[in-house]
N, C-alpha and C. Protein backbone atom coordinates (compact mmCIF):
# COMPACT_ATOMS: atom_id res chain seq x y z
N UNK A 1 36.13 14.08 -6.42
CA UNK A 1 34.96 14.91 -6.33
C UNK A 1 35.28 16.07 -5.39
N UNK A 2 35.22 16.96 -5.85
CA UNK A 2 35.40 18.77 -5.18
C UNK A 2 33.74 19.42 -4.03
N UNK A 3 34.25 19.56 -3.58
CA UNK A 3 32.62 20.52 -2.66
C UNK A 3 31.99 20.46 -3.17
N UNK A 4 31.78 22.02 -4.69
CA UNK A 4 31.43 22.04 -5.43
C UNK A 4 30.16 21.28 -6.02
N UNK A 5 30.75 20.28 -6.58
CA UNK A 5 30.33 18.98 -7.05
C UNK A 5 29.07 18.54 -5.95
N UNK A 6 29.68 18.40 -4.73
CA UNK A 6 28.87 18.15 -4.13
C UNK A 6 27.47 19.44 -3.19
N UNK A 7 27.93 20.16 -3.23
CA UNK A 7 26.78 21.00 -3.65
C UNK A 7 26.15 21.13 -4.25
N UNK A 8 26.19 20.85 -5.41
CA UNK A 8 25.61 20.63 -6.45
C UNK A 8 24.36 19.36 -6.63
N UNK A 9 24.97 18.65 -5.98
CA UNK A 9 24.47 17.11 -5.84
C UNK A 9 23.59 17.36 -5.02
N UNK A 10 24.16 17.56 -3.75
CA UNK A 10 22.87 18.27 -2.55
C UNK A 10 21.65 19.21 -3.18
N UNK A 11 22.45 20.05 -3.68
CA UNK A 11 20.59 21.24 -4.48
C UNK A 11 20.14 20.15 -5.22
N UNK A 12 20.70 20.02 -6.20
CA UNK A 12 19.49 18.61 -7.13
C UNK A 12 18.25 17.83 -6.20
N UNK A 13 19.30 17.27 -5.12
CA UNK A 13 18.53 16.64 -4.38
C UNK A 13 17.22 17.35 -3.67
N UNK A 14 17.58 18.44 -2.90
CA UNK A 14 16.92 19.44 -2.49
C UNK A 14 15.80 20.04 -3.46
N UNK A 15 16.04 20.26 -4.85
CA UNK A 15 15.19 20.38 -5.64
C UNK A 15 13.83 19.57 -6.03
N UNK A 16 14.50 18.16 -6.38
CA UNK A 16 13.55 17.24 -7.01
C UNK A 16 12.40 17.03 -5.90
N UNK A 17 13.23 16.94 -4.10
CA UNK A 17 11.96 16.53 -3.33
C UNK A 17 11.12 17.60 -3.32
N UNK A 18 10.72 18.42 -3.28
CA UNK A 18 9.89 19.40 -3.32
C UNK A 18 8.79 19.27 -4.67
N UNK A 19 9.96 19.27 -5.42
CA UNK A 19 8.87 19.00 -6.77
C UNK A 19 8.02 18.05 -6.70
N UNK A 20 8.79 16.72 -6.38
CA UNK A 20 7.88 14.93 -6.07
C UNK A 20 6.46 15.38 -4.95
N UNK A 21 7.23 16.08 -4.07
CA UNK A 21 5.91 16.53 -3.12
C UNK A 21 4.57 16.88 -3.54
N UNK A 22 5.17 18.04 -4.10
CA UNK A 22 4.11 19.38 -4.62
C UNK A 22 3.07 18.09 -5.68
N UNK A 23 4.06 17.87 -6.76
CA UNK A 23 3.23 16.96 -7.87
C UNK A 23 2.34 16.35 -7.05
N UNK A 24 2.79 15.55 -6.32
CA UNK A 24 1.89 14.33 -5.56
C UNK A 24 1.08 14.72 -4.69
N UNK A 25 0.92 15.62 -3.82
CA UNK A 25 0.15 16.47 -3.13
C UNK A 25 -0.81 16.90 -3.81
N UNK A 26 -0.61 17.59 -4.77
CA UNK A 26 -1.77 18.37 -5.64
C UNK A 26 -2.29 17.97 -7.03
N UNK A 27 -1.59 16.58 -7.17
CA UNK A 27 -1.90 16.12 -8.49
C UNK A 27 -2.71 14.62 -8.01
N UNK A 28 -2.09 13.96 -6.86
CA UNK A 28 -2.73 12.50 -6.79
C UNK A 28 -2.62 12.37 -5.22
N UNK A 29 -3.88 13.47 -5.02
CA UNK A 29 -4.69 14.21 -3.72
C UNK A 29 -5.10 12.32 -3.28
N UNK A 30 -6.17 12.09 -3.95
CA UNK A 30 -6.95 10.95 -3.18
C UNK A 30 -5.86 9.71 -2.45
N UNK A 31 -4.12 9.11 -3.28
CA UNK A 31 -3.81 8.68 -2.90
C UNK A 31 -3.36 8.50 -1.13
N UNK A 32 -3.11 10.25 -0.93
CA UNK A 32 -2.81 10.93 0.61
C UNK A 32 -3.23 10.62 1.61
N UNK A 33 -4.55 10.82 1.11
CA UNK A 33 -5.61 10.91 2.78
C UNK A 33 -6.46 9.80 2.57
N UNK A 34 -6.91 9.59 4.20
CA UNK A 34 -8.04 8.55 4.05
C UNK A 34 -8.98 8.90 3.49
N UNK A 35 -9.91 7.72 3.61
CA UNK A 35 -11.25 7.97 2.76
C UNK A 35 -12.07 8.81 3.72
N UNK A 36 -11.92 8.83 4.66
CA UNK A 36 -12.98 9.95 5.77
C UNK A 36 -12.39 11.25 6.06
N UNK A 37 -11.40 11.27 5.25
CA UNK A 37 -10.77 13.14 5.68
C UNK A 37 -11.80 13.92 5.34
N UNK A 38 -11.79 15.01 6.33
CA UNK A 38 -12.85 16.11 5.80
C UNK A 38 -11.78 17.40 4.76
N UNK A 39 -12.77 17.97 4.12
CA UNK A 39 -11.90 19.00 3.34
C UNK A 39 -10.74 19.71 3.87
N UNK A 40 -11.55 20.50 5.40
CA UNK A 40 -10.64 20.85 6.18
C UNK A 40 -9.17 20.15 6.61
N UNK A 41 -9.54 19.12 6.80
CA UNK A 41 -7.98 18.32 6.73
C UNK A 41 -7.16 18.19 5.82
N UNK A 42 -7.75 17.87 4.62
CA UNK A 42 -7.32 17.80 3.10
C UNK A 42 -6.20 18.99 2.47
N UNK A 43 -6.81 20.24 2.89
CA UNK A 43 -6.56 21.18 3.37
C UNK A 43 -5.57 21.93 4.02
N UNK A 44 -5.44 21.75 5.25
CA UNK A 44 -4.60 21.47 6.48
C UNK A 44 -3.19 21.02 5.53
N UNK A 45 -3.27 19.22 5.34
CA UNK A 45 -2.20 18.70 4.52
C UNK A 45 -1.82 19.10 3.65
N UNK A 46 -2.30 19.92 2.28
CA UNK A 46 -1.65 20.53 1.10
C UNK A 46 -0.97 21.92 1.38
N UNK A 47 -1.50 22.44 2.94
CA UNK A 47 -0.88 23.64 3.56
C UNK A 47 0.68 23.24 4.03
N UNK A 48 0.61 22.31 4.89
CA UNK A 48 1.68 21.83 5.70
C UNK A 48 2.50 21.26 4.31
N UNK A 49 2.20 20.67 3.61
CA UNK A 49 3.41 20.09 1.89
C UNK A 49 3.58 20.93 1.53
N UNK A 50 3.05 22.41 0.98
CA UNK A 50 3.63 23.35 0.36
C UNK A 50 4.61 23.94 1.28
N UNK A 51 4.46 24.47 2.30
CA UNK A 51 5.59 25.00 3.47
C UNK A 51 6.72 24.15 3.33
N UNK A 52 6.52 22.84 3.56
CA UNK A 52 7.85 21.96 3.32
C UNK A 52 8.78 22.09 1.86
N UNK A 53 7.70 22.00 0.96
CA UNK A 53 7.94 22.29 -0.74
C UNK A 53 8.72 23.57 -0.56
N UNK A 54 8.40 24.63 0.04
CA UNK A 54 8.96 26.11 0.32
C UNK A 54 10.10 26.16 0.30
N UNK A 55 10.03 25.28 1.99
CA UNK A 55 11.73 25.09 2.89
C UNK A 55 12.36 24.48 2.03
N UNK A 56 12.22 23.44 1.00
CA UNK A 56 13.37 22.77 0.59
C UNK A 56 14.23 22.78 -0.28
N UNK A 57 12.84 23.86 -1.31
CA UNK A 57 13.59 24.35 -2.80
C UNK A 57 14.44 25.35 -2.10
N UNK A 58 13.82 26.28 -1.44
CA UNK A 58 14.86 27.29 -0.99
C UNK A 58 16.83 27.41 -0.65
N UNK A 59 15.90 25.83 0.13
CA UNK A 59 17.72 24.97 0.56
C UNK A 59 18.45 24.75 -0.47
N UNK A 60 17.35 23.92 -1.77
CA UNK A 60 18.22 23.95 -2.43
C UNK A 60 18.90 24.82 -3.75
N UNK A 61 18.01 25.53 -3.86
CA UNK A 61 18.72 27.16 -4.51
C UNK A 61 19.70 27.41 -3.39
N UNK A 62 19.85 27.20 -2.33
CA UNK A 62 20.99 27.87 -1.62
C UNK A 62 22.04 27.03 -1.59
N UNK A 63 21.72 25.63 -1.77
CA UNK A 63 22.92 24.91 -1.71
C UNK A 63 24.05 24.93 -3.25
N UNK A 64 23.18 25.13 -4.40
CA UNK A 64 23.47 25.05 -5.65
C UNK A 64 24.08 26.49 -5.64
N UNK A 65 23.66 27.24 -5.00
CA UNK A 65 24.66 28.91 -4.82
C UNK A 65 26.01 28.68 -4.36
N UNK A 66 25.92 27.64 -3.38
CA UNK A 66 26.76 27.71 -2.29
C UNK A 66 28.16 26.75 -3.33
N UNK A 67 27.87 26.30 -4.44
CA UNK A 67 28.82 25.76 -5.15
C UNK A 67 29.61 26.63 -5.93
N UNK A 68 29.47 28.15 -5.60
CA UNK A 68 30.39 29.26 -6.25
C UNK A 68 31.51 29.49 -5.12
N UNK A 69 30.88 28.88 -3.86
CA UNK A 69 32.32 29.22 -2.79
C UNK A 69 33.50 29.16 -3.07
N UNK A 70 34.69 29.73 -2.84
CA UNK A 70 35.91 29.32 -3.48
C UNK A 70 36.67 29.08 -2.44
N UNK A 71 36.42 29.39 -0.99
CA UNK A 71 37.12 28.78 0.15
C UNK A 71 37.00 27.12 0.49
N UNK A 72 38.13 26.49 0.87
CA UNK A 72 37.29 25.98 1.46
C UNK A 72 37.11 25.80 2.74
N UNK A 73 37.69 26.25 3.64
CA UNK A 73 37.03 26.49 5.13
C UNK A 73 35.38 27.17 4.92
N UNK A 74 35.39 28.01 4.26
CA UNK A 74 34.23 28.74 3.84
C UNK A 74 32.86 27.87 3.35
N UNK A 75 33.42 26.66 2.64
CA UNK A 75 32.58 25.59 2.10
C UNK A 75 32.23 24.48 2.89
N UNK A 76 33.26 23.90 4.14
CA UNK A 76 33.13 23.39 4.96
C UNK A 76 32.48 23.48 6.22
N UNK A 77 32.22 24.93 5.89
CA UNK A 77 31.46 25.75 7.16
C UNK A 77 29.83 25.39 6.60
N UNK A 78 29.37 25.59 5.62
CA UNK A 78 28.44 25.46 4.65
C UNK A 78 27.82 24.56 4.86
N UNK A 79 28.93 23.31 4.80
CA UNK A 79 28.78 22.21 4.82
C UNK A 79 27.79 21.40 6.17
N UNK A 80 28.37 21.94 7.00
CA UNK A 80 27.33 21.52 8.48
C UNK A 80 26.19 21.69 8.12
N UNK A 81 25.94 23.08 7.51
CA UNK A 81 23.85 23.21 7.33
C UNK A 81 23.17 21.86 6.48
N UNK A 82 24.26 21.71 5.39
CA UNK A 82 23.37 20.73 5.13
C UNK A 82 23.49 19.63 5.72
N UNK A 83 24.33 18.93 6.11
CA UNK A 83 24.63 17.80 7.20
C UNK A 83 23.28 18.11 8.38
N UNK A 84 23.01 19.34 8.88
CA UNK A 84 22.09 19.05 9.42
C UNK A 84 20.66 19.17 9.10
N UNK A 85 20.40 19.63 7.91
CA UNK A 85 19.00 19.94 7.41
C UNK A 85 19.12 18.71 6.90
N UNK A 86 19.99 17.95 6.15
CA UNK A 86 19.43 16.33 6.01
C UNK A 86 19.29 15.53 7.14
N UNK A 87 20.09 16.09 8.04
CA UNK A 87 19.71 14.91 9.15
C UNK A 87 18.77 14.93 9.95
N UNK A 88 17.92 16.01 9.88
CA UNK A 88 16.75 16.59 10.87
C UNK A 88 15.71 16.28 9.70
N UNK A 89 15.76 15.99 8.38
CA UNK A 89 14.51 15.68 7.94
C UNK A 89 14.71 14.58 7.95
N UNK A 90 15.88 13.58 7.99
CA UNK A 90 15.87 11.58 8.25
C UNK A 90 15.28 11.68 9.45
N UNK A 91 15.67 12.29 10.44
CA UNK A 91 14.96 12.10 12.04
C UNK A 91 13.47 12.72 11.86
N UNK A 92 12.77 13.58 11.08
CA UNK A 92 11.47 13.57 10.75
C UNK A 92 10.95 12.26 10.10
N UNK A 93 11.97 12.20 9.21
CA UNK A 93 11.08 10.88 8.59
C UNK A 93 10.84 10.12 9.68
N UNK A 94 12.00 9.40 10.48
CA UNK A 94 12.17 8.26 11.50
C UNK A 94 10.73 8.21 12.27
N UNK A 95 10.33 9.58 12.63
CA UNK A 95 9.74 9.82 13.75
C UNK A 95 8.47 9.72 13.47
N UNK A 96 8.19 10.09 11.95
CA UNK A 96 6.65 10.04 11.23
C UNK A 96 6.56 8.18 11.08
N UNK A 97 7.59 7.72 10.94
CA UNK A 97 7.29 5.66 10.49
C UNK A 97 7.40 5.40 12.44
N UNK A 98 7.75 5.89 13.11
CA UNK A 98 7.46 5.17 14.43
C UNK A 98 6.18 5.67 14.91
N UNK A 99 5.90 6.70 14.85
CA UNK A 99 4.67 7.46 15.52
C UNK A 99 3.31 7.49 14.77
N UNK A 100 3.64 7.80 13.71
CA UNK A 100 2.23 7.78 12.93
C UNK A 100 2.44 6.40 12.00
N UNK A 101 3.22 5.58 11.85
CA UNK A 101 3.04 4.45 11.24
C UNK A 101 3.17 5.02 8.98
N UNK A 102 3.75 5.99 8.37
CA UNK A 102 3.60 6.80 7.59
C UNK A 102 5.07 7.37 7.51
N UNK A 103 5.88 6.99 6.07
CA UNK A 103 6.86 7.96 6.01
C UNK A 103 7.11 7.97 4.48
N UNK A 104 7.81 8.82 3.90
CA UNK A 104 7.97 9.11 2.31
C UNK A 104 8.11 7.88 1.78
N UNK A 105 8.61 7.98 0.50
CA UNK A 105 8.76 6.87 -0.64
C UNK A 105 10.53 6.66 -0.41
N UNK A 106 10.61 5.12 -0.71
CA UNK A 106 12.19 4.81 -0.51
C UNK A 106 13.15 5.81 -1.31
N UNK A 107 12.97 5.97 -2.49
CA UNK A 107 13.85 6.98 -3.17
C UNK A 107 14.04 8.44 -2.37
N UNK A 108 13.15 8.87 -1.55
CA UNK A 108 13.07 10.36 -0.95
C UNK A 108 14.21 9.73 0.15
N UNK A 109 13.70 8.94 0.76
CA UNK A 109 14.60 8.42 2.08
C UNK A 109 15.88 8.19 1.13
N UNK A 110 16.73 7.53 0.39
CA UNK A 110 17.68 7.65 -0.52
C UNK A 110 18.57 8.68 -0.45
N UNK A 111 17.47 9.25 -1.08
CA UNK A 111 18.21 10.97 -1.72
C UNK A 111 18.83 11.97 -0.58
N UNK A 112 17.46 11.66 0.70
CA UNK A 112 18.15 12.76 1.66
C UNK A 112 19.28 11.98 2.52
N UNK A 113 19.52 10.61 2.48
CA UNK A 113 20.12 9.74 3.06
C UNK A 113 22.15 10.18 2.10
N UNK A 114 21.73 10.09 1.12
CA UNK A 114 22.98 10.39 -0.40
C UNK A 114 23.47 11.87 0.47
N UNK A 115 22.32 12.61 0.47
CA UNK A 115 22.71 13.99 0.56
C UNK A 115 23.19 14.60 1.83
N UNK A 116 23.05 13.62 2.94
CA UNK A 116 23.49 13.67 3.98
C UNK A 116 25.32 13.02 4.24
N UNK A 117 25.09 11.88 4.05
CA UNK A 117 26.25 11.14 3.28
C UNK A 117 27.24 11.95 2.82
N UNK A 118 27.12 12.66 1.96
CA UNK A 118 27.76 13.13 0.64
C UNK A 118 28.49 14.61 1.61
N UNK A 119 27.43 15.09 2.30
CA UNK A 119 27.58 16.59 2.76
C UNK A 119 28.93 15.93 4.23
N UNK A 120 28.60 14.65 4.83
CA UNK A 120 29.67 14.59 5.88
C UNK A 120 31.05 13.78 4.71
N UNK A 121 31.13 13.49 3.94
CA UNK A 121 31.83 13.05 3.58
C UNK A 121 32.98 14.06 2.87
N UNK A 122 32.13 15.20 2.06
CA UNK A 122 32.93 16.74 2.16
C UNK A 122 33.32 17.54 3.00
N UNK A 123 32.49 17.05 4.14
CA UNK A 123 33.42 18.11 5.63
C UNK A 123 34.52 17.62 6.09
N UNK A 124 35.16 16.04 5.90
CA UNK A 124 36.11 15.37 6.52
C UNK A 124 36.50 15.07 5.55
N UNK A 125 36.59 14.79 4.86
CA UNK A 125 37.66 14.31 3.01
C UNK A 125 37.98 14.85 2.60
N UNK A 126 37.14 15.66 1.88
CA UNK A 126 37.59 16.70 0.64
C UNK A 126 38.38 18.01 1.42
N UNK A 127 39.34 18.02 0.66
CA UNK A 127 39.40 19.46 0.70
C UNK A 127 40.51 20.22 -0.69
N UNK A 128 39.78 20.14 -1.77
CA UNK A 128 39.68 21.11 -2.56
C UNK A 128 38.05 21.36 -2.86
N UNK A 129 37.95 22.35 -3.96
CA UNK A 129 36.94 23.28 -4.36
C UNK A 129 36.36 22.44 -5.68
């Protein structure tokens, strides 16, 4: 498996959560919130999921770009952002299941878990394109 490849793997990933979000956010609202949220909160939360939905497709249009690199020092350099944008949203998750008792669905934890994985495993292994 080449960078590449794994860039590739990373945007997918980067892609689908945003989508799972957005759907579930704005399609199966009542599952979200308690039964006493006021609108305003309701609100609040579909604000704060779309921003995230924002940040992540973005990442991953950039990561799925980033599979035209042809260096690879150039790709390995790359490589850290996502190593750390997955690892700062596992330490979000972590922090939302200790503190608020609340964290994504096992497959999300998975994917950014794969995509983290995958991104240190191309900075120290691989090195072709």
């Amino acid at each position: 498996m080449g960078l590449a490849n794994i860039f590739r793997i990373c945007g997918v990933i980067f892609l689908i959560f945003p989508l799972g979000l957005f759907l579930n956010v704005h399609i199966f609202t009542d599952s979200w919130f308690v039964e006493n949220a006021t609108d305003e909160h309701i609100e609040l939360g579909k604000t704060m999921a779309n921003i995230l939905c924002a940040l992540c497709f973005g990442l991953g249009i950039l990561f799925l770009l980033s599979s035209f690199i042809k260096e690879v020092a150039s790709s390995k350099l790359v490589l850290i952002g996502v190593t750390v944008s997955s690892a700062s949203l596992l330490l979000s998750f972590i922090i939302n299941e200790i503190g608020f008792s609340g964290s994504p669905p096992i497959p999300v934890w998975v994917g950014i878990a794969l995509a983290c994985a995958l991104s240190l495993y191309g900075r120290f292994r691989v090195n072709r394109i």
